[in-house]
N, C-alpha and C. Protein backbone atom coordinates (compact mmCIF):
# COMPACT_ATOMS: atom_id res chain seq x y z
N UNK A 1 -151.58 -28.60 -1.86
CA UNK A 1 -151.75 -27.27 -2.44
C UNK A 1 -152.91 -27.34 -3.44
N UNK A 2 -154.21 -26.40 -3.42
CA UNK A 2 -155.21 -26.57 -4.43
C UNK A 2 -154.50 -26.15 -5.57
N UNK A 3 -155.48 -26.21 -6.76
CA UNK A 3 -155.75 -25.41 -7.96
C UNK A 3 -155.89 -24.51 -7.88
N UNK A 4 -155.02 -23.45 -8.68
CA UNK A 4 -155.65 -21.80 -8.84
C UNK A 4 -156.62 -21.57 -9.59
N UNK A 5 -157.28 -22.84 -9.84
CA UNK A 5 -158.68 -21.88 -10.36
C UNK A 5 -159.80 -22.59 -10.03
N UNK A 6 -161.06 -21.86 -10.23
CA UNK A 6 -162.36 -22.92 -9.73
C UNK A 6 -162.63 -23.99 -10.99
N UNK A 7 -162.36 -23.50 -12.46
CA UNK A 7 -162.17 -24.04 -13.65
C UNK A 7 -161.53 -24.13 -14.51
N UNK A 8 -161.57 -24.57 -15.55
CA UNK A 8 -160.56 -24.70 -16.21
C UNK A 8 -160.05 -23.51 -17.81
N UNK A 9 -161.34 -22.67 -17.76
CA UNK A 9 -161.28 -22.07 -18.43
C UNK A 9 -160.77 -20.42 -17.55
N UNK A 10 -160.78 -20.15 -16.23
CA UNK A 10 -160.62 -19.20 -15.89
C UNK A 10 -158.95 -18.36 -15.74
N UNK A 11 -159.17 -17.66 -15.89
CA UNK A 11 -157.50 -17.12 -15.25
C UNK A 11 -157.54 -16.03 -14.11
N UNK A 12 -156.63 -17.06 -13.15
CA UNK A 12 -156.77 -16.46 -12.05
C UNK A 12 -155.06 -16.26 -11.27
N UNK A 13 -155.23 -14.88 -10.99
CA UNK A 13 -153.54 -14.37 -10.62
C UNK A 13 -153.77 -14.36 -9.12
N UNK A 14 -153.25 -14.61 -8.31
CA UNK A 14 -152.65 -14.81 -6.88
C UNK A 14 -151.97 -13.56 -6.56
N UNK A 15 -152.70 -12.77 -5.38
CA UNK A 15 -151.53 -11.71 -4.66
C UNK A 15 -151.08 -11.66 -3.51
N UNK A 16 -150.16 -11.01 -3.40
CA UNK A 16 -150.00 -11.21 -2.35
C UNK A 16 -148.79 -10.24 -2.23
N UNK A 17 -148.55 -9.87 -0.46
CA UNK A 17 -147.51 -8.70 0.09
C UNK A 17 -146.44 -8.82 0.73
N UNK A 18 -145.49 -8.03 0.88
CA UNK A 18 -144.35 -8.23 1.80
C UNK A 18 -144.20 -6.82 2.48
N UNK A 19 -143.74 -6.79 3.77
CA UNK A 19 -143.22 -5.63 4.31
C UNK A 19 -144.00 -5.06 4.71
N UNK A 20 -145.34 -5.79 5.36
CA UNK A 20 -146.39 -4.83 6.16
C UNK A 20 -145.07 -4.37 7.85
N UNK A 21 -145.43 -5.63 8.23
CA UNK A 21 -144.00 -5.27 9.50
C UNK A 21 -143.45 -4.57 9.70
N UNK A 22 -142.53 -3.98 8.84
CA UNK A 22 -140.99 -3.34 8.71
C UNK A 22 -141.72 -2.19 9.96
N UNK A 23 -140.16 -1.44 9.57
CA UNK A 23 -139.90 -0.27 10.43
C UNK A 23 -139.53 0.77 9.54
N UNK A 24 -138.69 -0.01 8.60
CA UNK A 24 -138.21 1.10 6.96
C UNK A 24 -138.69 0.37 5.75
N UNK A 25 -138.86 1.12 4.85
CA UNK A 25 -138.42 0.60 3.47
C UNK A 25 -139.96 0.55 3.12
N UNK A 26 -140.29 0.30 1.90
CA UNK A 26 -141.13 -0.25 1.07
C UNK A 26 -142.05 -1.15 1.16
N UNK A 27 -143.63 -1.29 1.03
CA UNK A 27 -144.13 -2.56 0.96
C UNK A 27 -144.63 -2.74 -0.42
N UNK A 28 -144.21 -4.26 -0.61
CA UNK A 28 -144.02 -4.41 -2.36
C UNK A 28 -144.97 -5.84 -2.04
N UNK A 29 -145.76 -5.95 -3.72
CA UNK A 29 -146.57 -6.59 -3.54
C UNK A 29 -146.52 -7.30 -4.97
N UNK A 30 -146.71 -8.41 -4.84
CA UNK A 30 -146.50 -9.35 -6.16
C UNK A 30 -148.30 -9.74 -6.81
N UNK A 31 -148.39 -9.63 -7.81
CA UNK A 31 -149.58 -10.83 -8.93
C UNK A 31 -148.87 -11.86 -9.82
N UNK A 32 -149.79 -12.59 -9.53
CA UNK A 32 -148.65 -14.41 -10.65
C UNK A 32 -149.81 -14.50 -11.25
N UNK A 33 -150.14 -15.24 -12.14
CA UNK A 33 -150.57 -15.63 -13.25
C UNK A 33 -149.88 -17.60 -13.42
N UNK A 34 -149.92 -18.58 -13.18
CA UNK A 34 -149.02 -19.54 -13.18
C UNK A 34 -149.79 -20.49 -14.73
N UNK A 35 -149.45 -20.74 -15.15
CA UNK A 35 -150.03 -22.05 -16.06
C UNK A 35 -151.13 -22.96 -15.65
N UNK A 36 -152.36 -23.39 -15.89
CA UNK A 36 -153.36 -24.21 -15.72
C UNK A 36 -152.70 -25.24 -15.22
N UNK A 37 -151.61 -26.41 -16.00
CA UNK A 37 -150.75 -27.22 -15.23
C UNK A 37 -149.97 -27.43 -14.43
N UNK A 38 -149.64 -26.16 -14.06
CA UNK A 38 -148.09 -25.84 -13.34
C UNK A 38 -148.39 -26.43 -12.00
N UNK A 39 -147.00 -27.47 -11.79
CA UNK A 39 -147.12 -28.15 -10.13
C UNK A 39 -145.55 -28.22 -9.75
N UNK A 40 -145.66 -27.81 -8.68
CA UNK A 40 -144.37 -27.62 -8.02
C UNK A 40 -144.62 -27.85 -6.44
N UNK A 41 -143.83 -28.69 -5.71
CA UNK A 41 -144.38 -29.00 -4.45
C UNK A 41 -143.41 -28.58 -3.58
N UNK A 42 -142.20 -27.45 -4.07
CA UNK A 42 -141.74 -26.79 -2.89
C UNK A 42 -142.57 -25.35 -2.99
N UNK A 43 -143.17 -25.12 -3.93
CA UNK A 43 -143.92 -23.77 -3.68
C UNK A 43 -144.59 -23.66 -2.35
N UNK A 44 -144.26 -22.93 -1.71
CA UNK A 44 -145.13 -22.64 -0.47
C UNK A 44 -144.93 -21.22 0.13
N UNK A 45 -145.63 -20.60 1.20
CA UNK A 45 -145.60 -19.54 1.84
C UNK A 45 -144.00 -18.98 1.76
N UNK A 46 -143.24 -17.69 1.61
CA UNK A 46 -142.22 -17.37 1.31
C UNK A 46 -141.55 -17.57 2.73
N UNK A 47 -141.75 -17.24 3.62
CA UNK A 47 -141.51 -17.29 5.17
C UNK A 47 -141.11 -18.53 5.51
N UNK A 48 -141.82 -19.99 4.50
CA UNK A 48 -141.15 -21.09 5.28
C UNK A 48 -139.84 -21.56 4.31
N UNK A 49 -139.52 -20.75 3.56
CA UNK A 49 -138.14 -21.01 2.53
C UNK A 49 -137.08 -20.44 3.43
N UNK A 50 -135.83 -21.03 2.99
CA UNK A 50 -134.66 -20.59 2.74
C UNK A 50 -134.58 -19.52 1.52
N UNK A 51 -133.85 -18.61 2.30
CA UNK A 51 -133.36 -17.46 1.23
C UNK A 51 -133.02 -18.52 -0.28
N UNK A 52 -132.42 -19.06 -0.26
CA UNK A 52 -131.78 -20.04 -1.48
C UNK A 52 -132.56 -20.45 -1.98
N UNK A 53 -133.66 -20.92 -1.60
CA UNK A 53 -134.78 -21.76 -2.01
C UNK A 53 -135.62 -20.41 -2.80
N UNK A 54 -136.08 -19.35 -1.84
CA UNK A 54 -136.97 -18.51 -2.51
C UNK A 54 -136.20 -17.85 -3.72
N UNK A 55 -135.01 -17.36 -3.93
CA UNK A 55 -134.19 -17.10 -5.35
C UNK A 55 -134.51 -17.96 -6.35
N UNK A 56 -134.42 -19.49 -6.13
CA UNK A 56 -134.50 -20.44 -6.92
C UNK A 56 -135.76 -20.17 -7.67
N UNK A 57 -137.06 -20.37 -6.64
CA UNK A 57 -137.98 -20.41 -7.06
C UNK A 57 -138.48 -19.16 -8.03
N UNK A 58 -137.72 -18.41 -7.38
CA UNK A 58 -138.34 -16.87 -8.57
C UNK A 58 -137.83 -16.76 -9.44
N UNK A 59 -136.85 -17.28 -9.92
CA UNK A 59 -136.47 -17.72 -11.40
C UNK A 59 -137.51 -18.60 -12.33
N UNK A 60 -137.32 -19.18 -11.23
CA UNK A 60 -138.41 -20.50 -11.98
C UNK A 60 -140.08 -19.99 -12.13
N UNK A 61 -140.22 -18.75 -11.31
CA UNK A 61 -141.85 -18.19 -11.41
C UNK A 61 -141.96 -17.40 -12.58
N UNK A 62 -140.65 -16.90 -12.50
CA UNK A 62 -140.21 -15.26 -13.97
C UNK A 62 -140.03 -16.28 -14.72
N UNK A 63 -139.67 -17.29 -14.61
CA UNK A 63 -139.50 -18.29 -16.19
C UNK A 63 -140.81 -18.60 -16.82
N UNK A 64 -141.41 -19.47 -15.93
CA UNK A 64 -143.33 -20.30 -16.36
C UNK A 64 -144.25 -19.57 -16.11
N UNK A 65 -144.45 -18.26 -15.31
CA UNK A 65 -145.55 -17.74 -15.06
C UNK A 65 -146.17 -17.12 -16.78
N UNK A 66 -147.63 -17.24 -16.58
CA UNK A 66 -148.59 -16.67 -17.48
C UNK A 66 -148.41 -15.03 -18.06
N UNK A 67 -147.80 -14.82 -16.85
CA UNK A 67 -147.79 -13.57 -16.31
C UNK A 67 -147.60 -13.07 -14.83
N UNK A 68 -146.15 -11.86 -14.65
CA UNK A 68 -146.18 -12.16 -13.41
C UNK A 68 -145.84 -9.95 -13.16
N UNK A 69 -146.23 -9.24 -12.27
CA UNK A 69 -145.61 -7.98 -11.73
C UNK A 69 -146.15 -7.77 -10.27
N UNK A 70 -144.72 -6.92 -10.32
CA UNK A 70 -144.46 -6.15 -8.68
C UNK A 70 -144.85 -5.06 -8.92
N UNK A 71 -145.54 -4.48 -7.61
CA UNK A 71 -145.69 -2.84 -7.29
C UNK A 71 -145.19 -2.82 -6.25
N UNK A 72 -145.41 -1.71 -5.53
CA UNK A 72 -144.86 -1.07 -4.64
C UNK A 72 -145.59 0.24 -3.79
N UNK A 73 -145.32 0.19 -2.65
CA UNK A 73 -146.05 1.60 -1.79
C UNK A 73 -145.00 2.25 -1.40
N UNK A 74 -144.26 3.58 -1.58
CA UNK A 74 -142.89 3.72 -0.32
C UNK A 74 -143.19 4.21 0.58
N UNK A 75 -142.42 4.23 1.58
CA UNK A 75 -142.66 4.52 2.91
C UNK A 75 -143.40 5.77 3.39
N UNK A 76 -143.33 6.76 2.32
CA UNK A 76 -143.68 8.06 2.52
C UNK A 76 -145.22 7.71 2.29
N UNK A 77 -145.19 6.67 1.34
CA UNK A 77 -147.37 6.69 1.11
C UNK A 77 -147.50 5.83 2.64
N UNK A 78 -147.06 5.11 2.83
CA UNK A 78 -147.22 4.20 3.97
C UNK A 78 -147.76 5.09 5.08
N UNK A 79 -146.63 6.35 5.08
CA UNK A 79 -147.08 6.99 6.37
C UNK A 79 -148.34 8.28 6.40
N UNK A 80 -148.70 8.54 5.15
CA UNK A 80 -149.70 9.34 4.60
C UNK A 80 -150.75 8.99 4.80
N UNK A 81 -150.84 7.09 3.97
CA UNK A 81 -152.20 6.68 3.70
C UNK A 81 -152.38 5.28 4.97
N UNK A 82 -151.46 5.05 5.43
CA UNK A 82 -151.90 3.83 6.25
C UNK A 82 -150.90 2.73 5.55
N UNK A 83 -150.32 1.54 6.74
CA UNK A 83 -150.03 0.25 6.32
C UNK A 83 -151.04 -0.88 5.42
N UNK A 84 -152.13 -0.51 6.07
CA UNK A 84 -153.02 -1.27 5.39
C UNK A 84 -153.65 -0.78 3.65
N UNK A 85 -153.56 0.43 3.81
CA UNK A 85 -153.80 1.12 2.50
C UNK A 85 -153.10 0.98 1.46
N UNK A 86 -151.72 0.91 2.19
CA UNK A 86 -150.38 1.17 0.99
C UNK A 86 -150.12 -0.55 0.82
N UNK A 87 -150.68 -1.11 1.39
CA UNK A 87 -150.69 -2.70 1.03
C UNK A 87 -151.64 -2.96 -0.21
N UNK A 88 -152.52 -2.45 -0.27
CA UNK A 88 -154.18 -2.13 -1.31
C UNK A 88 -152.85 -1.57 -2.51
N UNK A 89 -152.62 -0.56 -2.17
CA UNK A 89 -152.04 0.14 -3.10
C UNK A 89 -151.10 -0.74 -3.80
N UNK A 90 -150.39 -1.36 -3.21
CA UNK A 90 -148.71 -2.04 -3.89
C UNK A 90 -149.45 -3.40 -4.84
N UNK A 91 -150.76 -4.03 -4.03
CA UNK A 91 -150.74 -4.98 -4.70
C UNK A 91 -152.34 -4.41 -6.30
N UNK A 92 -152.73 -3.45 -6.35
CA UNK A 92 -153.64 -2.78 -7.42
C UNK A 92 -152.30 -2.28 -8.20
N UNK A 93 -150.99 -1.68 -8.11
CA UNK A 93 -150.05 -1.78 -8.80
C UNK A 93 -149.87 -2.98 -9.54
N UNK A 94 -149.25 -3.76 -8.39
CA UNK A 94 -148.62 -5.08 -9.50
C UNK A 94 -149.87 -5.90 -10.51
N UNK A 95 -151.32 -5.00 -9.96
CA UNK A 95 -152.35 -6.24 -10.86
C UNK A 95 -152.67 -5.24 -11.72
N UNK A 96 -152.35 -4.34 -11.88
CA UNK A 96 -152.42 -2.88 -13.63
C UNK A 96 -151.05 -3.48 -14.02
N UNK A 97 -150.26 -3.70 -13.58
CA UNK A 97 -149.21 -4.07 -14.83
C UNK A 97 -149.18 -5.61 -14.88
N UNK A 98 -149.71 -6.71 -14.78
CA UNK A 98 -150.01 -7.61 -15.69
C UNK A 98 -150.02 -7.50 -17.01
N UNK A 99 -149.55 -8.51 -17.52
CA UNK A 99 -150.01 -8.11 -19.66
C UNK A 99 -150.86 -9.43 -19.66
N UNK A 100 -151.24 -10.20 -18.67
CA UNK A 100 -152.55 -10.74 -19.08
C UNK A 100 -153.68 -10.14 -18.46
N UNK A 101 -154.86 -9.73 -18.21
CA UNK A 101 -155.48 -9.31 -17.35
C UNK A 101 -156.34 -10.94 -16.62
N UNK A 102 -156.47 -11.15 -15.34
CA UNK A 102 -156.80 -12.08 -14.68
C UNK A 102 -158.90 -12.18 -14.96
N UNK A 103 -159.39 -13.11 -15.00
CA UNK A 103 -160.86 -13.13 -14.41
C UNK A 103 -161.50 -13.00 -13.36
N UNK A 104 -160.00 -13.22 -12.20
CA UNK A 104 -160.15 -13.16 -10.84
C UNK A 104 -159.76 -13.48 -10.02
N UNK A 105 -159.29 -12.43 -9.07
CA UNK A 105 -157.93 -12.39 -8.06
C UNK A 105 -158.09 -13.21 -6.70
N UNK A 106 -156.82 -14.12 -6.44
CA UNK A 106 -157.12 -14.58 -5.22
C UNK A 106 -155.88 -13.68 -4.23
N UNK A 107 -156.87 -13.30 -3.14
CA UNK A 107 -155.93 -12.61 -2.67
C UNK A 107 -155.37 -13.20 -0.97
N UNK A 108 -154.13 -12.61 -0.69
CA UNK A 108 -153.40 -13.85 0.42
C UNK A 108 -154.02 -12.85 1.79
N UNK A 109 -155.00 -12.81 2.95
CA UNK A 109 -155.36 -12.63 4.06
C UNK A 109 -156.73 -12.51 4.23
N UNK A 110 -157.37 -11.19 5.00
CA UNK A 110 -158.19 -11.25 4.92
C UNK A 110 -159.38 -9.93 4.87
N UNK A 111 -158.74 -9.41 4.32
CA UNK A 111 -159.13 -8.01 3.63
C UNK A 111 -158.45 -7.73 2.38
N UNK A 112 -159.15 -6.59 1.63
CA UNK A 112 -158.58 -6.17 0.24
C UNK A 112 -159.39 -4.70 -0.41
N UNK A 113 -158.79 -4.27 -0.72
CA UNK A 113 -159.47 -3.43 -1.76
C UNK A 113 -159.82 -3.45 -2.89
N UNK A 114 -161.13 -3.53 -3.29
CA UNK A 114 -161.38 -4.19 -4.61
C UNK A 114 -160.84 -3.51 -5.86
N UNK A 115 -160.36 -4.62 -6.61
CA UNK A 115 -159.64 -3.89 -7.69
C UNK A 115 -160.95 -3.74 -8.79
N UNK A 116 -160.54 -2.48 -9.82
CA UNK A 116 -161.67 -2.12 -10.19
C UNK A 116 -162.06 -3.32 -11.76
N UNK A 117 -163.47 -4.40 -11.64
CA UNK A 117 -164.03 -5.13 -12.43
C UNK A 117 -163.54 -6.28 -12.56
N UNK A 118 -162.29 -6.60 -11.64
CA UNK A 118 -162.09 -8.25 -11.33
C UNK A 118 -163.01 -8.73 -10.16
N UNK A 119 -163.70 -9.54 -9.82
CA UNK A 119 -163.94 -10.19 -8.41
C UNK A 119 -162.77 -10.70 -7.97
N UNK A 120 -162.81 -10.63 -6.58
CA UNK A 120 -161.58 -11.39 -5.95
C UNK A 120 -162.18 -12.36 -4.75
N UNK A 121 -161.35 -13.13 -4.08
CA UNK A 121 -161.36 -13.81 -2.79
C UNK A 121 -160.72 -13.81 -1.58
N UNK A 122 -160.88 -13.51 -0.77
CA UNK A 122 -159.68 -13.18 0.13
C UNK A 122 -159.57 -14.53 1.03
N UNK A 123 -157.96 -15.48 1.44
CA UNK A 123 -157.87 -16.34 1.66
C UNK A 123 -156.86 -16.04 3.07
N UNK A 124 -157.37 -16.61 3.77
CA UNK A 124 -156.52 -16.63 4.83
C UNK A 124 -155.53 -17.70 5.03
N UNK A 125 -153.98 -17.13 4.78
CA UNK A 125 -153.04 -18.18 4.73
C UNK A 125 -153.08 -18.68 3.43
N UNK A 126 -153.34 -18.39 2.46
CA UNK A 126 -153.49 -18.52 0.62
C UNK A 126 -151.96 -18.59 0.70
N UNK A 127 -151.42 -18.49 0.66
CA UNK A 127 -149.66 -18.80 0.42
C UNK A 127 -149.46 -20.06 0.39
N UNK A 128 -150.06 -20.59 1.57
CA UNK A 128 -150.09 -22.60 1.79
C UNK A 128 -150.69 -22.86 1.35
N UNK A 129 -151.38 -22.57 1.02
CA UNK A 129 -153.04 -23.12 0.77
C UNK A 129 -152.85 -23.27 -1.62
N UNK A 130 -152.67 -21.93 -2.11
CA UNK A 130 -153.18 -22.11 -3.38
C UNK A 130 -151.25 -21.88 -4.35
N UNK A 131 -151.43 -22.01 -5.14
CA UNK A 131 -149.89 -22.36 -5.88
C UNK A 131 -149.28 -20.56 -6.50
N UNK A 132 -150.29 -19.96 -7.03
CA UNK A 132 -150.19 -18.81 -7.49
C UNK A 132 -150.45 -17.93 -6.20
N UNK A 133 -150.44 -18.17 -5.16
CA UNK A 133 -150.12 -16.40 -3.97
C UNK A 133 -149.21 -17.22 -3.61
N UNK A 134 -148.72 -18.45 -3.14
CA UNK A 134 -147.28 -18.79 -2.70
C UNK A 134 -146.45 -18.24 -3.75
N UNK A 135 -146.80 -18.66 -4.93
CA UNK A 135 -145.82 -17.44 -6.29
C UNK A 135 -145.62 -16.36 -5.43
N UNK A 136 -146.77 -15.78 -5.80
CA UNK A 136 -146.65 -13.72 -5.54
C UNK A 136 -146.10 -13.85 -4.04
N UNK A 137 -145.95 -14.80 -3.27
CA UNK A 137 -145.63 -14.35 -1.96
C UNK A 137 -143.77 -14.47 -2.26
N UNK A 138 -143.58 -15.04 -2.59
CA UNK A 138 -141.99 -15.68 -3.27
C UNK A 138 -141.56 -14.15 -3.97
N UNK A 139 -142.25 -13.70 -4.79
CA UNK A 139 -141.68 -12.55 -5.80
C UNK A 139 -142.09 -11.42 -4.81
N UNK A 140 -143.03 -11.04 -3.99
CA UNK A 140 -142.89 -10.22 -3.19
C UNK A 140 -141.54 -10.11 -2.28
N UNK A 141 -141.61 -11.43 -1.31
CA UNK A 141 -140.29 -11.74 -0.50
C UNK A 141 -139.40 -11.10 -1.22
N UNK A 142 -138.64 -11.61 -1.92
CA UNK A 142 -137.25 -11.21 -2.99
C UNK A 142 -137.31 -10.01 -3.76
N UNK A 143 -138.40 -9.69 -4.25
CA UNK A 143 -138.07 -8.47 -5.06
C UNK A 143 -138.14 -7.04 -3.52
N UNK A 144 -138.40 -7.41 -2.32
CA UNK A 144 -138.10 -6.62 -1.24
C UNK A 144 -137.06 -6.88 -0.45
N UNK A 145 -136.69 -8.06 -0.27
CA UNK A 145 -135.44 -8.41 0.34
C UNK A 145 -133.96 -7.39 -0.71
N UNK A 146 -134.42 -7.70 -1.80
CA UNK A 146 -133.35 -7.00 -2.58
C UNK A 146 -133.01 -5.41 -2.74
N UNK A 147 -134.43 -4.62 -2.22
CA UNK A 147 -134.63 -2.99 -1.94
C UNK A 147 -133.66 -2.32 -0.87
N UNK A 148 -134.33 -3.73 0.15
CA UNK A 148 -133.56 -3.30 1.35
C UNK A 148 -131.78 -3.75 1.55
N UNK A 149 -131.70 -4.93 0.08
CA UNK A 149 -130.05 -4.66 0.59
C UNK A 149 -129.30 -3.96 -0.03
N UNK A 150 -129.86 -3.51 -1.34
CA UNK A 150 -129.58 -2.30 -1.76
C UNK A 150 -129.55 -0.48 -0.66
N UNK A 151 -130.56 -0.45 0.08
CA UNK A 151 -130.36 0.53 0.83
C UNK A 151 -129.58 0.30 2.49
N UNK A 152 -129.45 -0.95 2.54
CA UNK A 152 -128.49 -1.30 3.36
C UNK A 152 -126.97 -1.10 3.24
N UNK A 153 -126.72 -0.84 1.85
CA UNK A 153 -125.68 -0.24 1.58
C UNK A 153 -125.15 1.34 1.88
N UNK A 154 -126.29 2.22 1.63
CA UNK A 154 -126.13 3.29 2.64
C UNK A 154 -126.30 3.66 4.17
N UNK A 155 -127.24 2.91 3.99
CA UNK A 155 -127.02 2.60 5.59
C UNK A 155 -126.68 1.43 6.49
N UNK A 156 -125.69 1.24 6.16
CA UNK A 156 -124.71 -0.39 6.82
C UNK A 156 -125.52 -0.38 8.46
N UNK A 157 -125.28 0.48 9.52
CA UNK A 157 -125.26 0.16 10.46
C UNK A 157 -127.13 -0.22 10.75
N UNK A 158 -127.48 -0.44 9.93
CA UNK A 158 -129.09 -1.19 10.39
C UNK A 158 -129.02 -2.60 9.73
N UNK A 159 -128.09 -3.22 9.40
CA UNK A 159 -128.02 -4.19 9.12
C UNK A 159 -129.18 -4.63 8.23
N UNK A 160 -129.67 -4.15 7.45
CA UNK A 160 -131.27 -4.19 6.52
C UNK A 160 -130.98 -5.49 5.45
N UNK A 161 -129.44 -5.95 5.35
CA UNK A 161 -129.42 -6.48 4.37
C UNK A 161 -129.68 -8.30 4.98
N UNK A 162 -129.93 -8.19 6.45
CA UNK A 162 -130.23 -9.26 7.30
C UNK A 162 -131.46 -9.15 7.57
N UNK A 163 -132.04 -7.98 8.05
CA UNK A 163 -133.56 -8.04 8.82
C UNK A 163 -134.36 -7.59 8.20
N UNK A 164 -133.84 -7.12 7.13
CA UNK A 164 -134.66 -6.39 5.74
C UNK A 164 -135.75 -5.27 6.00
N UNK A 165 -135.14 -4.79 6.96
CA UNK A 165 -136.30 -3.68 7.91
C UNK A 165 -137.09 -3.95 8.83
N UNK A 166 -137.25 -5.01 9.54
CA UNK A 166 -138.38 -5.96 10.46
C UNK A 166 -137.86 -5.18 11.83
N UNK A 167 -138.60 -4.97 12.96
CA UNK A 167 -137.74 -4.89 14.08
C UNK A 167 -137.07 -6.01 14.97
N UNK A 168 -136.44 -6.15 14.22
CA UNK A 168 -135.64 -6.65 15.38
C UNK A 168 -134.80 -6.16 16.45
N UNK A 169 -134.42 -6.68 17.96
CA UNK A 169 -133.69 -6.41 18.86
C UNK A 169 -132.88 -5.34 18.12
N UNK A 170 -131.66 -5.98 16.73
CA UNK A 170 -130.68 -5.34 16.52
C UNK A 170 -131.54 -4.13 16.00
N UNK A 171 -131.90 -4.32 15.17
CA UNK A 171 -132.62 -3.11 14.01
C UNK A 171 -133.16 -1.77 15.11
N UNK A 172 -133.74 -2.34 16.60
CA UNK A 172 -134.49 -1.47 17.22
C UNK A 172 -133.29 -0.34 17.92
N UNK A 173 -132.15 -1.34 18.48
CA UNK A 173 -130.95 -0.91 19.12
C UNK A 173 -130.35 0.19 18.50
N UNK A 174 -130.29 -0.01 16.62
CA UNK A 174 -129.75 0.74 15.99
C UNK A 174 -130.24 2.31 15.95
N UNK A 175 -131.72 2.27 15.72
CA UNK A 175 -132.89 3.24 15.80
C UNK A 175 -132.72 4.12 17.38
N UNK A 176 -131.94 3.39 17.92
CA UNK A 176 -131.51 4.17 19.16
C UNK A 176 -130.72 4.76 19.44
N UNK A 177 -129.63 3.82 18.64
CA UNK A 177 -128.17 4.45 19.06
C UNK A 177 -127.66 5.73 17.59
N UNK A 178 -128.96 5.13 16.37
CA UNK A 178 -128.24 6.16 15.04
C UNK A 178 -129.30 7.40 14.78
N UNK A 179 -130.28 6.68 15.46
CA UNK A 179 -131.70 7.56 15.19
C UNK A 179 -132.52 6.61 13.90
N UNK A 180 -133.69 7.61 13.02
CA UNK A 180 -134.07 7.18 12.28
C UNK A 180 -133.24 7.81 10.92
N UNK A 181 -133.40 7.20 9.46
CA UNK A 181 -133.38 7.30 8.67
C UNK A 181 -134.32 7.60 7.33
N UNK A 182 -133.68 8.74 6.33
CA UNK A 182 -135.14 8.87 5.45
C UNK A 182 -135.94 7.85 5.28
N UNK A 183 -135.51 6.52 5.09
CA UNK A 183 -136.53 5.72 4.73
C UNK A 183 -137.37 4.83 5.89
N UNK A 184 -137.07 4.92 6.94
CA UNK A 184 -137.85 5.00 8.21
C UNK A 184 -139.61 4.96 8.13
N UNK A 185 -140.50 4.30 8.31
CA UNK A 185 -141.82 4.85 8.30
C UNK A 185 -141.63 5.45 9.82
N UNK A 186 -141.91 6.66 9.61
CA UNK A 186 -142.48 7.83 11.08
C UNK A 186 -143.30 7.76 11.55
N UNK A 187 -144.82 7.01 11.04
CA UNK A 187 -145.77 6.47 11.84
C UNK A 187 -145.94 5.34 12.35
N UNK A 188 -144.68 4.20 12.42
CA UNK A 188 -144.53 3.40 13.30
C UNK A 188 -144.31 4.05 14.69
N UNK A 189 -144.47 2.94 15.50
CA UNK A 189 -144.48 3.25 16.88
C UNK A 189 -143.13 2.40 17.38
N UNK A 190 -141.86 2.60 17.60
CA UNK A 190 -140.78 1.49 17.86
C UNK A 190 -140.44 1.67 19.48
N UNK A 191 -140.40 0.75 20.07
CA UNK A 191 -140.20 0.03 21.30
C UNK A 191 -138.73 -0.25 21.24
N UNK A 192 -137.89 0.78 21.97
CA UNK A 192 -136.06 0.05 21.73
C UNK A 192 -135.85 -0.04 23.79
């Protein structure tokens, strides 16, 4: 895993998204901020954790981070402005509410919208790769996993509190047999 920064004097926050995929719900987007020293060698991409593991770790990110916030796009901007837009959007949220402001953002793929007077980098696969977007990818994961099992509670029969809105087989079956739901993006295209 590199260094999050090119030096030692810089501060540099890591972003990164969750919930481009889905079918419902929210895409929420994390900025970290981690300590110049900070080393941790289960940090990695949120996708290759255990649920257990990524909880753990976001304690431990909300504990040591420099500085750490979530934003968010809901589904209704999603379907207004674009997946890709409302991804721009969730993660220029979580980097205005920082209380440190960064020198310069590394961001996790390979596009971005520039946030206004930071430079950024765009990294493909930055989750594996740098220590602070495996953060934001960790606090993205969980602080969306937790939206959707919260609204999985009203709506039990999509099972959201398992697939967290992704399509899956079940999730698609459901969309068939219950229809859609308010929180549904309508400009997906679903295949059941």
């Amino acid at each position: 895993m590199l260094r999050p920064c090119y030096n030692s004097s810089c501060i540099e926050a890591g972003v990164d998204e969750a919930g481009r995929g889905c079918l419902a719900g929210p895409v929420v987007a994390a900025a970290v901020i981690l300590p110049p020293d900070y080393e941790n060698e289960w940090l990695n991409d949120s996708k290759q954790l255990s649920k257990e593991d990524r909880n753990q770790l976001r304690t431990e990110i909300e504990n040591i981070a420099v500085a750490f916030a979530v934003g968010q796009a809901s589904h209704e901007e999603i379907d207004k402005i674009n997946i890709l837009q409302a991804s721009f959007l969730a993660m220029h949220r979580a980097i205005e509410q920082l209380s440190t402001r960064p020198d310069h953002l590394l961001i996790d793929g390979n596009r971005f919208s520039p946030y206004p007077l930071i430079p950024h980098t765009c990294i493909v696969k930055g989750d594996a790769k740098f220590m602070n977007i495996a953060a934001a990818s960790i606090l993205a994961k969980t602080y969306r996993d937790e939206i959707m099992e919260i609204l999985s509670q009203e709506y039990p029969q999509y099972k959201w509190e398992a697939n967290a809105g992704y399509p899956t087989i079940f999730h698609r079956k459901a969309i068939q047999e219950h229809g859609f739901t308010p929180y549904h993006r309508m400009t997906f295209r679903v295949k059941v």
